[in-house]
Protein backbone atom coordinates (compact mmCIF):
# COMPACT_ATOMS: atom_id res chain seq x y z
CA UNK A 1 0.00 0.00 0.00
CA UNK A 2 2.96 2.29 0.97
CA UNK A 3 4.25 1.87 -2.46
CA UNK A 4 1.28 2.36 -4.30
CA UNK A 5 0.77 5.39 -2.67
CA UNK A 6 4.21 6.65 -3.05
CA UNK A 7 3.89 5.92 -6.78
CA UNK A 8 0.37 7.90 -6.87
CA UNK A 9 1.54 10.73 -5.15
CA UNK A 10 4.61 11.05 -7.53
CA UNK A 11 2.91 10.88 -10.59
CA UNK A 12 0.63 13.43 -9.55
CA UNK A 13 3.01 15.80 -8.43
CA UNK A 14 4.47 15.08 -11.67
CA UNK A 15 1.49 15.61 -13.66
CA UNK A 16 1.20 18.85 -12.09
CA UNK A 17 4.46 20.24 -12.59
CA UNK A 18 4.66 19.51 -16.57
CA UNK A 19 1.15 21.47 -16.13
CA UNK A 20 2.37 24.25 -14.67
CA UNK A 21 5.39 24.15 -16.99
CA UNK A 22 3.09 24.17 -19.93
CA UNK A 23 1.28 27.30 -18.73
CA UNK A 24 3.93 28.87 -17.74
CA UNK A 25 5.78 28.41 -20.79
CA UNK A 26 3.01 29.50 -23.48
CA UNK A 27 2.72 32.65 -20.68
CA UNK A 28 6.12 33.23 -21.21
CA UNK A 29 6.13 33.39 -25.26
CA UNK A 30 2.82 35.65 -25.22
CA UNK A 31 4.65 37.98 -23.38
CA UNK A 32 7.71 38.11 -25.49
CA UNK A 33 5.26 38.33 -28.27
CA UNK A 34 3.83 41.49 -26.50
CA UNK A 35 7.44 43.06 -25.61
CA UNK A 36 8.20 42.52 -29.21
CA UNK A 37 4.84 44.41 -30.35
CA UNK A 38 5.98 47.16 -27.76
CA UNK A 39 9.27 47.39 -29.10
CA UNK A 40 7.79 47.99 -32.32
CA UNK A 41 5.77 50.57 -31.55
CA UNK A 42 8.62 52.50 -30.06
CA UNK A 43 9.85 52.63 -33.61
C-alpha cells in the first residue's frame, strides 16, 4: 500500500508540474510576443 501510494503521489506531483510548466511556458512566449509588439511601436 505504501508503495502504491508513493507511486500515486509522484505521478501526480508530476502531472502537475509539466502542467504548470506548460502554462507557464506559453505565458512566457505571449509575453515576449507582446514586448516585441511594444518594441515595435517604439519605432
Amino acid at each position: 500500500m505504501g508503495f502504491e501510494f508513493m507511486y500515486g503521489a509522484y505521478s501526480v506531483a508530476w502531472v502537475v508540474i509539466f502542467g504548470y510548466m506548460l502554462i507557464l511556458g506559453k505565458r512566457h512566449s505571449k509575453l515576449k510576443q507582446e514586448i516585441e509588439f511594444l518594441k515595435q511601436l517604439e519605432k
